[in-house]
N, C-alpha and C. Protein backbone atom coordinates (compact mmCIF):
# COMPACT_ATOMS: atom_id res chain seq x y z
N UNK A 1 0.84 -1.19 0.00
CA UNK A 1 0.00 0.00 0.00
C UNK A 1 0.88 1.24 0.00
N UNK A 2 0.55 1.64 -0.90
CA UNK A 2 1.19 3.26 -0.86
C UNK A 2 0.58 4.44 -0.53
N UNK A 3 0.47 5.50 0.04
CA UNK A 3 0.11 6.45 0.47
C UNK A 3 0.83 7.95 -0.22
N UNK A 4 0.32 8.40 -0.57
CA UNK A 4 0.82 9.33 -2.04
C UNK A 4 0.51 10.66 -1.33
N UNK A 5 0.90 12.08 -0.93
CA UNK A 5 0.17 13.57 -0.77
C UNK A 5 0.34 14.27 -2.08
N UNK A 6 -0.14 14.70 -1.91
CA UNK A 6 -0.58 16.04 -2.74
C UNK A 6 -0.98 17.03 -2.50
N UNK A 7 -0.94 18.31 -3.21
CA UNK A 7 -1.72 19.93 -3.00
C UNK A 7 -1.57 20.57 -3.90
N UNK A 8 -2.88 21.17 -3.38
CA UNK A 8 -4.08 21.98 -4.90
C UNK A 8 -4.35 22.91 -3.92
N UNK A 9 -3.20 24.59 -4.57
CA UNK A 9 -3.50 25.44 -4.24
C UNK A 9 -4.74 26.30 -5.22
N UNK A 10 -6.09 26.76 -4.61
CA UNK A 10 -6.76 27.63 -5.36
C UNK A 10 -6.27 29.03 -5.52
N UNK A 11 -5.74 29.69 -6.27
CA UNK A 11 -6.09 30.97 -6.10
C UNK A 11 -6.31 31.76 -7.91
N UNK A 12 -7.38 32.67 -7.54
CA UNK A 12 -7.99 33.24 -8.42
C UNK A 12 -8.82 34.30 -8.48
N UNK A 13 -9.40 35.34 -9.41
CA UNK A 13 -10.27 35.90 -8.80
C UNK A 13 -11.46 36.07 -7.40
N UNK A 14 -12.16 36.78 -7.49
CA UNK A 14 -12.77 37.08 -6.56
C UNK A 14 -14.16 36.39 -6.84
N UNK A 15 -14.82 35.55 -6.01
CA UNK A 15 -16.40 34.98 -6.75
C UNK A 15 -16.15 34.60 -8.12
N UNK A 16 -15.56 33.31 -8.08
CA UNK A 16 -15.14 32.79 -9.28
C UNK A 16 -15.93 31.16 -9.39
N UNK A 17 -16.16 30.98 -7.65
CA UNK A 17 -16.33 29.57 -7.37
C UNK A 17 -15.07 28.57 -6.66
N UNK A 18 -14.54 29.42 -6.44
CA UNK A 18 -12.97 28.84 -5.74
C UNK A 18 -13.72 27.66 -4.53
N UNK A 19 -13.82 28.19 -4.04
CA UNK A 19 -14.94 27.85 -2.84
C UNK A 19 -15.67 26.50 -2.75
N UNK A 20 -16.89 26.94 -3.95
CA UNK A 20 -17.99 25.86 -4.49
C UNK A 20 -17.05 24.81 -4.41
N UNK A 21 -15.68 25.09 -5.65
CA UNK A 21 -15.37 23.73 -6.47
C UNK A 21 -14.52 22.87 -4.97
N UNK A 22 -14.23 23.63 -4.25
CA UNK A 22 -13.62 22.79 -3.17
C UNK A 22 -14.13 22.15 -2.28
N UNK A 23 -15.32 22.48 -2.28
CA UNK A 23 -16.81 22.05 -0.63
C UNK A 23 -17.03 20.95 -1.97
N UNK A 24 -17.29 21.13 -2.88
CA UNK A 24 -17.86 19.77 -4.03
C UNK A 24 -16.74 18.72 -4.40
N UNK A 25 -15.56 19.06 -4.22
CA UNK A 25 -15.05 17.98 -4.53
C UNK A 25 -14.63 17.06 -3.05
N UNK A 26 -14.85 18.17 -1.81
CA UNK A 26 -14.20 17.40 -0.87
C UNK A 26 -15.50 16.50 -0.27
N UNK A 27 -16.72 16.85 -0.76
CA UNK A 27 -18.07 16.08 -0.19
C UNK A 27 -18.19 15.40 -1.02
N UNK A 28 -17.68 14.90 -1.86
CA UNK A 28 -17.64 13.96 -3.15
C UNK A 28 -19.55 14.52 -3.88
N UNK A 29 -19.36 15.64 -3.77
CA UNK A 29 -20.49 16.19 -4.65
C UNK A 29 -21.71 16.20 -3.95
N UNK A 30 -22.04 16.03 -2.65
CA UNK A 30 -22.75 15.86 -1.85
C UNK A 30 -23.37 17.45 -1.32
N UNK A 31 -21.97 18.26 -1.54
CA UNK A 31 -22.78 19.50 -0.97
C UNK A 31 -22.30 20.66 -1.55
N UNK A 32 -23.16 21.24 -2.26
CA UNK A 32 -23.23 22.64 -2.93
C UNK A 32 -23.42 23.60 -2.33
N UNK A 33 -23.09 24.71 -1.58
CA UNK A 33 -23.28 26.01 -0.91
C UNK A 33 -24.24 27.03 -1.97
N UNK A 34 -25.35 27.03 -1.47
CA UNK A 34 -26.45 27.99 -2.31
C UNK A 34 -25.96 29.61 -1.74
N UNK A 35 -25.37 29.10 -0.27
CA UNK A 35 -25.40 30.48 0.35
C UNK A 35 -24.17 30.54 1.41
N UNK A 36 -23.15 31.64 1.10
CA UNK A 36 -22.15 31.59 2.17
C UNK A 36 -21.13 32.58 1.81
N UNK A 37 -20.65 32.74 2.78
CA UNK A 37 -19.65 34.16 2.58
C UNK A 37 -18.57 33.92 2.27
N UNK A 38 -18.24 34.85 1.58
CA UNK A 38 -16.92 34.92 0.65
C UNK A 38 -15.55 34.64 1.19
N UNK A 39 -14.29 33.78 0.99
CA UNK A 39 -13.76 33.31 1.29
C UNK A 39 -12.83 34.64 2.59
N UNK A 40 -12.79 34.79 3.30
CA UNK A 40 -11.92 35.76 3.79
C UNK A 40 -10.27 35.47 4.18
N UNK A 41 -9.79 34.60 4.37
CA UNK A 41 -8.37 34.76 4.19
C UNK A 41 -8.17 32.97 3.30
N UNK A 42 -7.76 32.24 4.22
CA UNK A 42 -7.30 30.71 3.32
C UNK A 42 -8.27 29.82 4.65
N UNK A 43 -8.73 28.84 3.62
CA UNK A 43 -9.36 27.26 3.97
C UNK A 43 -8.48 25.94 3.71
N UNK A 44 -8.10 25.37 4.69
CA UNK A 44 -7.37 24.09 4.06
C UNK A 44 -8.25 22.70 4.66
N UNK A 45 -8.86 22.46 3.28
CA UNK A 45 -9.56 20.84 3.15
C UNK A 45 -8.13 19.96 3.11
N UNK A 46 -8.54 18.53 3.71
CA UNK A 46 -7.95 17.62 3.67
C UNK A 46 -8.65 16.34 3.34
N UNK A 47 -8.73 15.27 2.29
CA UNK A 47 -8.90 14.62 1.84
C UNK A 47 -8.61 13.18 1.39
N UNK A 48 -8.77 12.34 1.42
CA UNK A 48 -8.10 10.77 1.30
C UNK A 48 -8.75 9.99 -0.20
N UNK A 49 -7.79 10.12 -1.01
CA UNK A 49 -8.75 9.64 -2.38
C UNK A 49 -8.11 8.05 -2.79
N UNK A 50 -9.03 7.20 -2.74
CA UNK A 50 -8.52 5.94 -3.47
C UNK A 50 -8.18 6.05 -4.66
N UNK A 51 -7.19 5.43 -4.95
CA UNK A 51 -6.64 4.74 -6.32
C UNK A 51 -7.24 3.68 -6.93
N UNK A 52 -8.06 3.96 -7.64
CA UNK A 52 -9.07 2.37 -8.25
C UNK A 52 -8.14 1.18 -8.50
N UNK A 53 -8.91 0.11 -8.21
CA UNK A 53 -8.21 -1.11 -8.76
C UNK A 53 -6.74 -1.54 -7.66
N UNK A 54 -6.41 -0.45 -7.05
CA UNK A 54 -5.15 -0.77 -5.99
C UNK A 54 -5.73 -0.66 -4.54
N UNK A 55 -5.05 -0.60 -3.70
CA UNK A 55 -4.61 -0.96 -2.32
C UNK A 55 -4.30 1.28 -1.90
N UNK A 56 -3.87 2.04 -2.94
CA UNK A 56 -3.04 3.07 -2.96
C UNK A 56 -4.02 4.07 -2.51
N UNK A 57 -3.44 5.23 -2.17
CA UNK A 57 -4.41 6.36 -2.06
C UNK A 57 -3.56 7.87 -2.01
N UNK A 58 -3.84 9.10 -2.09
CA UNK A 58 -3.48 9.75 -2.45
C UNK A 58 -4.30 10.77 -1.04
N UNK A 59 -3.44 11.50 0.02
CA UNK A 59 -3.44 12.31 1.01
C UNK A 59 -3.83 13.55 0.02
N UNK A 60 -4.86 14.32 -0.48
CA UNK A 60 -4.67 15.28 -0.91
C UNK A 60 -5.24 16.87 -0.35
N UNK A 61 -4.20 17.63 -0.19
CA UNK A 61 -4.75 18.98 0.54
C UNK A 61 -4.90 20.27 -0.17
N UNK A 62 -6.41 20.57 0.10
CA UNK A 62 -6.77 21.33 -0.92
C UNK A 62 -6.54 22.80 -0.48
N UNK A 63 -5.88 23.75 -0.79
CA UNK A 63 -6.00 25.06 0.05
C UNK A 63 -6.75 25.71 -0.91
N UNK A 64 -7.65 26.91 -0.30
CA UNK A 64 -8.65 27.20 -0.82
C UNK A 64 -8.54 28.92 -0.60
N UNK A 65 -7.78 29.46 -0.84
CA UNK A 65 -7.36 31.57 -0.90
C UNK A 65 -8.70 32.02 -1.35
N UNK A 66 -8.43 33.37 -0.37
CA UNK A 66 -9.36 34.44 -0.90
C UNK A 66 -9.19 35.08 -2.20
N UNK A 67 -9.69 35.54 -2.90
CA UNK A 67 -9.28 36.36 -4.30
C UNK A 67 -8.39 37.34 -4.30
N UNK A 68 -7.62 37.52 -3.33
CA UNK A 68 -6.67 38.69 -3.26
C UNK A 68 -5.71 38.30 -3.56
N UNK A 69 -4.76 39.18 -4.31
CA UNK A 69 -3.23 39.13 -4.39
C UNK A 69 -2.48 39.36 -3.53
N UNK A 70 -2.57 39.86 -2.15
CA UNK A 70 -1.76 39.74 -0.84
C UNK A 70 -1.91 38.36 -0.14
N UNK A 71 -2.30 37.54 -0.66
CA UNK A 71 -2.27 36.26 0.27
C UNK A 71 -1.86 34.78 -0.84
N UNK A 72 -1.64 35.62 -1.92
CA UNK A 72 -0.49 34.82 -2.51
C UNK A 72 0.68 34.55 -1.89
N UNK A 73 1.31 35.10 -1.37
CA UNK A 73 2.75 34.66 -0.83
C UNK A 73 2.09 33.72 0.52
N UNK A 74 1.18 34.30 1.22
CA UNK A 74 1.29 33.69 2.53
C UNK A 74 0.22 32.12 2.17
N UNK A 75 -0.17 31.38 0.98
CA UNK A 75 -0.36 30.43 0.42
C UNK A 75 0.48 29.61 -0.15
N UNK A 76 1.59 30.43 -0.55
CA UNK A 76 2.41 29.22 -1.01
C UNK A 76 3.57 29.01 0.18
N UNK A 77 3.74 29.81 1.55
CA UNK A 77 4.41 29.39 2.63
C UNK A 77 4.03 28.35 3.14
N UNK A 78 2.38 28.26 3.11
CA UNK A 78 1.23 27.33 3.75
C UNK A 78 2.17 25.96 3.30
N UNK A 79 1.87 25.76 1.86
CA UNK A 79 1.84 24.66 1.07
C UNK A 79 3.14 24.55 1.02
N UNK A 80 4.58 24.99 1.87
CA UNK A 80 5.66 24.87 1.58
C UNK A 80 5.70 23.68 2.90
N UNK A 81 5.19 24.37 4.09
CA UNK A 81 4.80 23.52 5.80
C UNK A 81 4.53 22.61 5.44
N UNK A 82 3.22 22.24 4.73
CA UNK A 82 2.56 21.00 4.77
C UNK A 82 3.88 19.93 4.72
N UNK A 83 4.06 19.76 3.67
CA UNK A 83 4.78 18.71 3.24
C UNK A 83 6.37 18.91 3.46
């Protein structure tokens, strides 16, 4: 069995769906936010995804930034810690 990490930094405009696409992929599509406030600094999802057909899986951490360009740097320090 192997155990694999990974990270998926978001960053992008402002109300782009940064957000949505991260609550949907980490609920395996289970939950859509109709209603919720705008990201205000960084979110970090954490996640465990099987590898079909294997034993393997993949640790993957999703960081999820506000739309600003000042929290670019302090996102990729984030994602420097993790791992």
């Amino acid at each position: 069995m192997v155990k694999l990490r990974a990270r998926c930094l978001l960053v992008g405009d402002a109300s782009v769906g940064k957000s949505a696409l991260s609550h949907m992929f980490h609920s395996d599509g289970t939950l859509f936010p109709k209603n919720y406030s705008m990201t205000a600094g960084v979110e970090l999802l954490m996640k465990c995804v099987q590898i079909p057909e294997t034993s393997d899986s993949v640790e993957l951490y999703i960081i999820d930034s506000a739309g600003k360009q000042t929290l670019v740097d302090a996102c990729e320090k984030m994602v420097r810690l993790l791992l």
